[in-house]
Protein backbone atom coordinates (compact mmCIF):
# COMPACT_ATOMS: atom_id res chain seq x y z
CA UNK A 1 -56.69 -28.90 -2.61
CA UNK A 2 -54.12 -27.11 -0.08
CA UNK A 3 -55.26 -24.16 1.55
CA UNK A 4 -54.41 -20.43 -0.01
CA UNK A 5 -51.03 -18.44 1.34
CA UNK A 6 -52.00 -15.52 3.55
CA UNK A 7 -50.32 -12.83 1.12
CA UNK A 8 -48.22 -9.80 2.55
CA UNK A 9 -49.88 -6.38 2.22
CA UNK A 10 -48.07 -5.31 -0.79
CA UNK A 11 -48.67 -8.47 -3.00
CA UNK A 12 -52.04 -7.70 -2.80
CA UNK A 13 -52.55 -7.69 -6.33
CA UNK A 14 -51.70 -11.53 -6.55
CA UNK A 15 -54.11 -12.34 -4.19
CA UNK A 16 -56.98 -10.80 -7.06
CA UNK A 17 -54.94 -12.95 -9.61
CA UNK A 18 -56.21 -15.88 -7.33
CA UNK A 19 -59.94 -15.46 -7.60
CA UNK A 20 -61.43 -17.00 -10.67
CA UNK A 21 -63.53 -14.12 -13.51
CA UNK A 22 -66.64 -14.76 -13.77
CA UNK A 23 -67.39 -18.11 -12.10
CA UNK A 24 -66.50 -19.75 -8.67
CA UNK A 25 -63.55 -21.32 -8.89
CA UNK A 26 -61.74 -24.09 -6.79
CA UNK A 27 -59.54 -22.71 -4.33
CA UNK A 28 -55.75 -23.50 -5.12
CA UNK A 29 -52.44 -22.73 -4.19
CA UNK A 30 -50.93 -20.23 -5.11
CA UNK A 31 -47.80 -20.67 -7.73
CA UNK A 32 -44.98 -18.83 -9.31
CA UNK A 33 -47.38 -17.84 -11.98
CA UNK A 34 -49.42 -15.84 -9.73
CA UNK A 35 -46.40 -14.54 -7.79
CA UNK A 36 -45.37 -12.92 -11.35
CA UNK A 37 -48.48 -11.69 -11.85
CA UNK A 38 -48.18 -10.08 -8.32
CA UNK A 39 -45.00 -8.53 -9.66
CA UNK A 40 -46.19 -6.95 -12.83
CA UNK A 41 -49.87 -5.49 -11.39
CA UNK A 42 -47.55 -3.65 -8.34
CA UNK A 43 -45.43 -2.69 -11.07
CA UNK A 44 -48.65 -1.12 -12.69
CA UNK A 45 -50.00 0.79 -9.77
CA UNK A 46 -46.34 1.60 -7.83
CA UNK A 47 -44.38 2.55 -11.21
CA UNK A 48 -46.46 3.33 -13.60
CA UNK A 49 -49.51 4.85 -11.74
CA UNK A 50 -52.26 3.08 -13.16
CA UNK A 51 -55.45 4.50 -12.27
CA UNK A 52 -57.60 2.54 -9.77
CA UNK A 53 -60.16 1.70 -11.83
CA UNK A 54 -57.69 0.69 -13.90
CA UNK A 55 -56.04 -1.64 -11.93
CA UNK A 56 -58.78 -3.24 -10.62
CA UNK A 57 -59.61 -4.51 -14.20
CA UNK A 58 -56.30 -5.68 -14.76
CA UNK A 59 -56.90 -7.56 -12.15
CA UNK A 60 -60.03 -9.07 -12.65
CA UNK A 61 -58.78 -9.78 -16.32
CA UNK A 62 -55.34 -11.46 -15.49
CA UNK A 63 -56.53 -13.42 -12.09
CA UNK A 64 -58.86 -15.53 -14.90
CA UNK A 65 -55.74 -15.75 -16.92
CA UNK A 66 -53.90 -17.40 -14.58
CA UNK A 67 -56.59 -19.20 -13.23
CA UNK A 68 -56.91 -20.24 -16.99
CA UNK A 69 -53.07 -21.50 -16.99
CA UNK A 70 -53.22 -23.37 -13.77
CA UNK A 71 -55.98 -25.56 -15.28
CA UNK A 72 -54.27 -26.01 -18.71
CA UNK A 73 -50.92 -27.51 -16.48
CA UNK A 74 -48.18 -24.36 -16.41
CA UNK A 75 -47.22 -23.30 -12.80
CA UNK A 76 -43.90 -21.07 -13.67
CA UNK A 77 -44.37 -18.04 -16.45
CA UNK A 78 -41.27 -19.94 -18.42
CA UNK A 79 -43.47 -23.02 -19.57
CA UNK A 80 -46.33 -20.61 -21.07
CA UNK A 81 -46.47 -21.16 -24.71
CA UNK A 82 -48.40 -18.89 -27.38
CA UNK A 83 -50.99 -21.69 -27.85
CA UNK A 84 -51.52 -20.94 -23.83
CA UNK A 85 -52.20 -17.65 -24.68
CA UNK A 86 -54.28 -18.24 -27.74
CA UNK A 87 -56.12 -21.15 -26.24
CA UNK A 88 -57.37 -18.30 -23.53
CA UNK A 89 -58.51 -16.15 -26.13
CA UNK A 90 -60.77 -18.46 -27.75
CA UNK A 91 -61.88 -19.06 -23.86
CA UNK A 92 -63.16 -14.85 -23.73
CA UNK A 93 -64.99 -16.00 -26.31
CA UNK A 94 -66.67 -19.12 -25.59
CA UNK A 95 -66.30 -19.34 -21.95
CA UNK A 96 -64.74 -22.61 -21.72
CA UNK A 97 -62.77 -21.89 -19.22
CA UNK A 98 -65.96 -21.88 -16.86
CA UNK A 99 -65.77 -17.47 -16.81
CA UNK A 100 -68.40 -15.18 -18.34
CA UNK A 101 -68.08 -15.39 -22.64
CA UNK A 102 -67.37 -11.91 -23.38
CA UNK A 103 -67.93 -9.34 -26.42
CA UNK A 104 -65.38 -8.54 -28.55
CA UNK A 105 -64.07 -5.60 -26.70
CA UNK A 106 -64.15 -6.64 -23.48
CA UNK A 107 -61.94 -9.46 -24.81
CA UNK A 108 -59.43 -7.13 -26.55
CA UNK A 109 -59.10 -5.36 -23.48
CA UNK A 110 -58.18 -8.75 -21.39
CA UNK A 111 -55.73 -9.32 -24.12
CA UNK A 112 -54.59 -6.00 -23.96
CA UNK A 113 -53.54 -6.89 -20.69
CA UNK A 114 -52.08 -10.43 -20.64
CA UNK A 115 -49.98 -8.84 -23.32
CA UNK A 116 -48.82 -6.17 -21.33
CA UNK A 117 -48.24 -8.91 -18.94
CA UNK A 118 -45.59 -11.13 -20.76
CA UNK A 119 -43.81 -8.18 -22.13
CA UNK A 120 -43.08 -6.83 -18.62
CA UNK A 121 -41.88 -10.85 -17.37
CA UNK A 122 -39.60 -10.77 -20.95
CA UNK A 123 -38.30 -7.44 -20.26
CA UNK A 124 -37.82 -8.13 -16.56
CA UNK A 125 -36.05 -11.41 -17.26
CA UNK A 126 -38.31 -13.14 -15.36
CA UNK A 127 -39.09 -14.90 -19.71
CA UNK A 128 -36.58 -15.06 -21.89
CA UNK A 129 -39.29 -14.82 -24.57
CA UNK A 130 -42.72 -13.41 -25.41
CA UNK A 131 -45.47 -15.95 -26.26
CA UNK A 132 -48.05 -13.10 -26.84
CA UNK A 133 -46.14 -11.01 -28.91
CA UNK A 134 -47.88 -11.81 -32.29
CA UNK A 135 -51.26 -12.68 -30.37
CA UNK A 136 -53.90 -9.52 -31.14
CA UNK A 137 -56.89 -8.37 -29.62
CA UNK A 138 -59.87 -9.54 -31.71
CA UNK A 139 -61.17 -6.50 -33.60
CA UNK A 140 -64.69 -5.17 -33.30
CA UNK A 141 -66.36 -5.35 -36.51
CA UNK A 142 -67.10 -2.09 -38.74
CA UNK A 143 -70.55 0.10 -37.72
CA UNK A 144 -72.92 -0.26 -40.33
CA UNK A 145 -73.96 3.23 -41.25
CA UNK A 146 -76.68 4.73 -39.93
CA UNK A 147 -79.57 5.72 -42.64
CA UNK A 148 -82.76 6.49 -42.36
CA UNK A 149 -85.50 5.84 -45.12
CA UNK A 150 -86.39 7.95 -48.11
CA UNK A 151 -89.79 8.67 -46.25
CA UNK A 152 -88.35 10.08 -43.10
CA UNK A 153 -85.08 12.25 -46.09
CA UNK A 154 -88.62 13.72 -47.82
CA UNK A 155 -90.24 14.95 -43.92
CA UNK A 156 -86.76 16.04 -42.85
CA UNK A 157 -86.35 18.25 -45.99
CA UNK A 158 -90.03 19.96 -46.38
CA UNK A 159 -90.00 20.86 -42.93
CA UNK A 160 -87.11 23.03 -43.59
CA UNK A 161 -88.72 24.28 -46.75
CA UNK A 162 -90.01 28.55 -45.32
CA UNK A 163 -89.53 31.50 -47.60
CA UNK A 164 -87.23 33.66 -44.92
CA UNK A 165 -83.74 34.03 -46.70
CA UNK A 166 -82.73 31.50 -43.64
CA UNK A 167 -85.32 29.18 -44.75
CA UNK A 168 -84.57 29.26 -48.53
CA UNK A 169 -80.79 28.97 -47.03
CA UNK A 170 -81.73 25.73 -44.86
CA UNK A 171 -83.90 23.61 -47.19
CA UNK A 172 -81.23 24.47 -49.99
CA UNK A 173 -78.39 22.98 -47.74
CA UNK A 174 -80.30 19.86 -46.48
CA UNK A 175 -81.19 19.26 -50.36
CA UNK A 176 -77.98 19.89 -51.08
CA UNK A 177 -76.39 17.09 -48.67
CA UNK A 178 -78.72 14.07 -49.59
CA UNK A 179 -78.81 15.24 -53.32
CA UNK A 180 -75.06 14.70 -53.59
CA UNK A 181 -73.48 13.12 -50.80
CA UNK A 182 -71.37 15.80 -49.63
CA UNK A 183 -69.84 15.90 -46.38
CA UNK A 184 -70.83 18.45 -44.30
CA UNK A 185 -67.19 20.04 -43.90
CA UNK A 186 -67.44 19.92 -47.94
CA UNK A 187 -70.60 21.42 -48.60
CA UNK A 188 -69.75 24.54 -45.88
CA UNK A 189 -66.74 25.17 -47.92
CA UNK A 190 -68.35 25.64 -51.12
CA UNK A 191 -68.35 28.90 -53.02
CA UNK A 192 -70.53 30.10 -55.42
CA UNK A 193 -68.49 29.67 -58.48
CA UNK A 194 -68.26 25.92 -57.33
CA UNK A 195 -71.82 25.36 -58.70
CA UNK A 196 -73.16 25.11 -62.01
CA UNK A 197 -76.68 25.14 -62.16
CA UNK A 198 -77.91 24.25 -65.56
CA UNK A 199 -80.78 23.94 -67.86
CA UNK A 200 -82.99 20.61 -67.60
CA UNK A 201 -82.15 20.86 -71.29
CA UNK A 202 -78.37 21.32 -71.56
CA UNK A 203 -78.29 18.65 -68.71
CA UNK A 204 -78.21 18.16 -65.08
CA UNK A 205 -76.34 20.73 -62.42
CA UNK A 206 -72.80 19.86 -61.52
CA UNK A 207 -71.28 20.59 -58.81
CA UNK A 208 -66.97 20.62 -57.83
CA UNK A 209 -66.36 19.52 -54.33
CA UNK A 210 -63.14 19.35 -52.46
CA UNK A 211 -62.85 15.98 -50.25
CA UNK A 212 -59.84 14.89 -48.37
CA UNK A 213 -56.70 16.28 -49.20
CA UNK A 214 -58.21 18.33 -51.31
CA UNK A 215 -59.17 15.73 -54.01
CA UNK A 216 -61.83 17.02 -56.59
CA UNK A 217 -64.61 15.36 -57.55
CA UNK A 218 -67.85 16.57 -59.81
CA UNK A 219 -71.38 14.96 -58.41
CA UNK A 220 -74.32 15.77 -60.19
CA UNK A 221 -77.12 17.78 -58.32
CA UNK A 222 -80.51 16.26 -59.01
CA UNK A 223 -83.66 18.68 -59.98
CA UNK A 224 -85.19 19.03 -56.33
CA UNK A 225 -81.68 20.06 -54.88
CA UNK A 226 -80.97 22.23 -58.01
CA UNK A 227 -84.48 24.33 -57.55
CA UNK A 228 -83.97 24.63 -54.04
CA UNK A 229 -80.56 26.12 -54.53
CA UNK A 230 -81.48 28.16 -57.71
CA UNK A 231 -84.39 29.88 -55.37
CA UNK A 232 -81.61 30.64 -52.35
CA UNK A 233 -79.48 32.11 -54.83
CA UNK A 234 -81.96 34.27 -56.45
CA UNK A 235 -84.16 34.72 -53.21
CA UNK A 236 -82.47 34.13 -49.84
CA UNK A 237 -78.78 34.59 -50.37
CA UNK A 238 -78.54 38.39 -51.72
CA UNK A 239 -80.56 39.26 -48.57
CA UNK A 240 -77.86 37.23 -46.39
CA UNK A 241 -75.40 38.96 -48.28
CA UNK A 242 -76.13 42.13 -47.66
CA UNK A 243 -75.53 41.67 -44.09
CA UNK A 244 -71.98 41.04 -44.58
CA UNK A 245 -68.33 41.74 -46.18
CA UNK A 246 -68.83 40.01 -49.96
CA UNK A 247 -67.71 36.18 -48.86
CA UNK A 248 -67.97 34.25 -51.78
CA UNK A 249 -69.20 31.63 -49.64
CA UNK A 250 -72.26 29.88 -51.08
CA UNK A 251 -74.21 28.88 -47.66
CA UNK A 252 -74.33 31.82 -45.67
CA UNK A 253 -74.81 32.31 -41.93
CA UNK A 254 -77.87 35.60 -40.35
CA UNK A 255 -74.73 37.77 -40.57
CA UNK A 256 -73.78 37.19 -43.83
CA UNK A 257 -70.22 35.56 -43.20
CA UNK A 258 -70.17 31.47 -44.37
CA UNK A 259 -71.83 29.35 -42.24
CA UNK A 260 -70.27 26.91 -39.64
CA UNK A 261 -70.59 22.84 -39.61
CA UNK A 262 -72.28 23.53 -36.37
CA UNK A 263 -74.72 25.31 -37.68
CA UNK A 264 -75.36 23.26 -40.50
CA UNK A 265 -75.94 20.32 -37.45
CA UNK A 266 -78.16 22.44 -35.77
CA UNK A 267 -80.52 23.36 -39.46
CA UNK A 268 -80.76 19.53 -39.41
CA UNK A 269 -82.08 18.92 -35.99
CA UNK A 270 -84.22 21.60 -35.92
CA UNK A 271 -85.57 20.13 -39.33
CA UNK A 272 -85.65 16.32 -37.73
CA UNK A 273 -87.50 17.99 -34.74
CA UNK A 274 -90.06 19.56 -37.00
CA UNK A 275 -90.93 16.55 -39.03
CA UNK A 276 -91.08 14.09 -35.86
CA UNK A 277 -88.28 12.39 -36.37
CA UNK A 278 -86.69 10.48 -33.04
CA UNK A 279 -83.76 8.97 -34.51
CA UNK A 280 -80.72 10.46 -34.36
CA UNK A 281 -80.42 12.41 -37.04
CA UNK A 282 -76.67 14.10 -38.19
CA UNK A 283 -75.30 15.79 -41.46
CA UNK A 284 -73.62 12.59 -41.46
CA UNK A 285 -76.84 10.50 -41.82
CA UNK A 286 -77.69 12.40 -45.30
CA UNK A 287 -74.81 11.50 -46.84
CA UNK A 288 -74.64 7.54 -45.41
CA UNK A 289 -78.70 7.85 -46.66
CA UNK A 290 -77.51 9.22 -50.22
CA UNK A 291 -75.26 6.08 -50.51
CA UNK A 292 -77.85 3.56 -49.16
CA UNK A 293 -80.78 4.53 -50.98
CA UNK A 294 -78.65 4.60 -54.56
CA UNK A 295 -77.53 0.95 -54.05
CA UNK A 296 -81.07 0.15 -53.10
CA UNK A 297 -81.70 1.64 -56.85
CA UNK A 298 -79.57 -0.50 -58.50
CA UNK A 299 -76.55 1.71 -58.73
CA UNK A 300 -72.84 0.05 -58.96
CA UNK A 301 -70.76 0.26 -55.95
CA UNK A 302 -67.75 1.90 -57.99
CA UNK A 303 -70.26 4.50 -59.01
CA UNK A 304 -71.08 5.30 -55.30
CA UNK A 305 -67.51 5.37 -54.38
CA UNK A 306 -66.80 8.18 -56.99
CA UNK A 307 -69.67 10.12 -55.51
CA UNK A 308 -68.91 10.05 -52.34
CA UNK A 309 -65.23 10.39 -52.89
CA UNK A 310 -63.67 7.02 -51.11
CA UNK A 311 -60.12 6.71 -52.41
CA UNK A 312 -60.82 2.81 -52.32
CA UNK A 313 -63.68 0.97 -52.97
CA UNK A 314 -63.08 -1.23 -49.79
CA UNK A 315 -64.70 1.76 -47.48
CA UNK A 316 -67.49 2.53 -49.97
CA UNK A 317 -68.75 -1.31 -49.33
CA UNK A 318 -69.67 -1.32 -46.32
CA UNK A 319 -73.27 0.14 -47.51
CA UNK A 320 -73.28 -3.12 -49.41
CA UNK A 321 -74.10 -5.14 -46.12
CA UNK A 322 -76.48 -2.37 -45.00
CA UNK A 323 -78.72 -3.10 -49.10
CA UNK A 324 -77.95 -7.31 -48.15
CA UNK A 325 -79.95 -6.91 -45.10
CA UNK A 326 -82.89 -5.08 -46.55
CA UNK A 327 -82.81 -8.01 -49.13
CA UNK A 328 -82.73 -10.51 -46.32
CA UNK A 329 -85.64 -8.84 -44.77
CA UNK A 330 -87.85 -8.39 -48.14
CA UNK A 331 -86.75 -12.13 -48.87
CA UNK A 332 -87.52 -13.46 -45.85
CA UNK A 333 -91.60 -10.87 -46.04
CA UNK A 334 -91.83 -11.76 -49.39
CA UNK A 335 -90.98 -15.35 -50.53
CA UNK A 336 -93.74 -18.29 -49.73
CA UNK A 337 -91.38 -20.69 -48.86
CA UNK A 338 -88.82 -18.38 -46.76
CA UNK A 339 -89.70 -18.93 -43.19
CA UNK A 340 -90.46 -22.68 -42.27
């Protein structure tokens, strides 16, 4: 191997795009390749006034690129072909190319930036075409929602059980969210009239709720979250009332106006503090724990996704995978030939 080419101040960008990512490479020559990598990281911080921190990943990410093409045989930016480019995105991955194997979006941000790369040498001229055009950044995979256990719903919701109007106000609310699934910007929009609290005779309570784009949908409100409700009504709210200008608003804020979704957070961590809880707890978490624990009981998936109010049933299954793992795990307790 030749020694390396003392590079003028201003390419010093190629000189990063000679170090290998992640493991020591062999020192090599520099080549046109790294020249137009020079070009288009100046181009970056001169033109388009990348931040340093910036920069210095882009760097770091495109020196192992072309580190990555020197190996694989092209030394000018014309003979890089997309299975160059692809072939280094399996390499993120697996480290095969002797760098660090990185997560998914670490990766999509180093193809992020070799595609920024060959778009500048296509528009430049220095290409007359774009290998990485078509090539995409690997996608993390979806969140599981976060739920908590049935156990830890029931301490959450009789901690916020007091007989102050506020009280009656905040267990009636939290009762309200895990009883039906509502999102929280739903359930602080609700007024009175929305509610129909019924008989255990003539049937369970109903309740109209507004989603997105104003879609309506009507959940049922089981008997806990119905009681709770029926006593804020009869025994909290007209005290909350009182305070203010006649909002029909059914959850009502210490001044009598409708409460806010910040509030409503707050009710709920002030409830998780009460009862112990350490996770992190969030409107949010009542209504991904509504969904869990009904396809724990055996409910259908489409049934959920009407409740909850997902336009397609695509979103709704994600809680499928969250059920599949507490199989797994009751499987793998349970069965006497499981675990080898």
């Amino acid at each position: 191997m030749g020694s390396t080419v003392t590079p003028a101040p201003e390419r010093a960008g190629a000189e990063q795009a000679q170090a290998a990512s992640g493991a020591e490479a062999a020192v090599r020559p520099r080549n046109a390749i790294d020249r137009a990598v020079g070009d288009y990281l100046q181009h970056m911080g001169v033109e388009r006034g990348l931040a340093a921190n910036t920069l210095s990943a882009y760097r770091r990410d495109l020196s192992r690129y072309a580190n990555y093409l020197a190996a694989c045989g092209p030394d000018r930016p014309g003979e890089v072909t997309r299975r160059h480019v692809t072939g280094f995105v399996q390499a993120l991955s697996d480290g095969s190319d002797g760098g660090t194997a990185l997560g998914v979006r670490s990766a999509a941000r180093t193809v992020v930036a070799v595609r920024g790369l060959h778009k500048f040498w296509a528009l430049e001229g220095i290409t007359t075409a774009d290998p990485a055009s078509d090539v995409h950044p690997p996608m993390p995979g979806k969140r599981l929602p976060k739920a908590i256990s049935v156990d830890e719903v029931t301490r959450i919701l009789e901690a916020a059980g007091t007989d102050t109007a506020t009280g009656l106000r905040d267990r009636a609310l939290l009762e309200f969210l895990y009883s039906t699934g509502a999102r929280i910007s739903e359930a602080v929009g609700l007024d009175v009239d929305d509610i129909s609290l019924q008989s255990e005779l003539a049937g369970p309570a109903i309740v109209r709720l507004f989603g997105k784009g104003s879609k309506e949908r009507l959940v049922p409100l089981g008997s806990y979250g119905a009681r709770a409700l029926d006593a804020y009504l009869v025994r909290g709210r007209p005290l909350l009332a009182a305070k203010g200008k006649g909002t029909p608003a059914l959850f009502l804020n210490a001044r009598g106006g409708r409460i806010s979704r910040q509030s409503a957070w707050t009710i709920l961590k002030a409830a998780a503090d009460k009862a112990n809880i350490t996770k992190d707890v969030s409107p949010h978490t009542l209504r991904h724990s509504f969904a869990t624990h009904l396809l724990e009981g055996g409910a259908d998936v489409r049934v959920v996704q009407e409740l909850l109010g997902h336009a397609s049933v695509t979103t709704t299954q994600v809680y499928t995978l969250v059920t599949a793992d507490t199989l797994r795990e009751i499987y793998a307790a349970a069965h006497p030939r499981a675990l080898g």
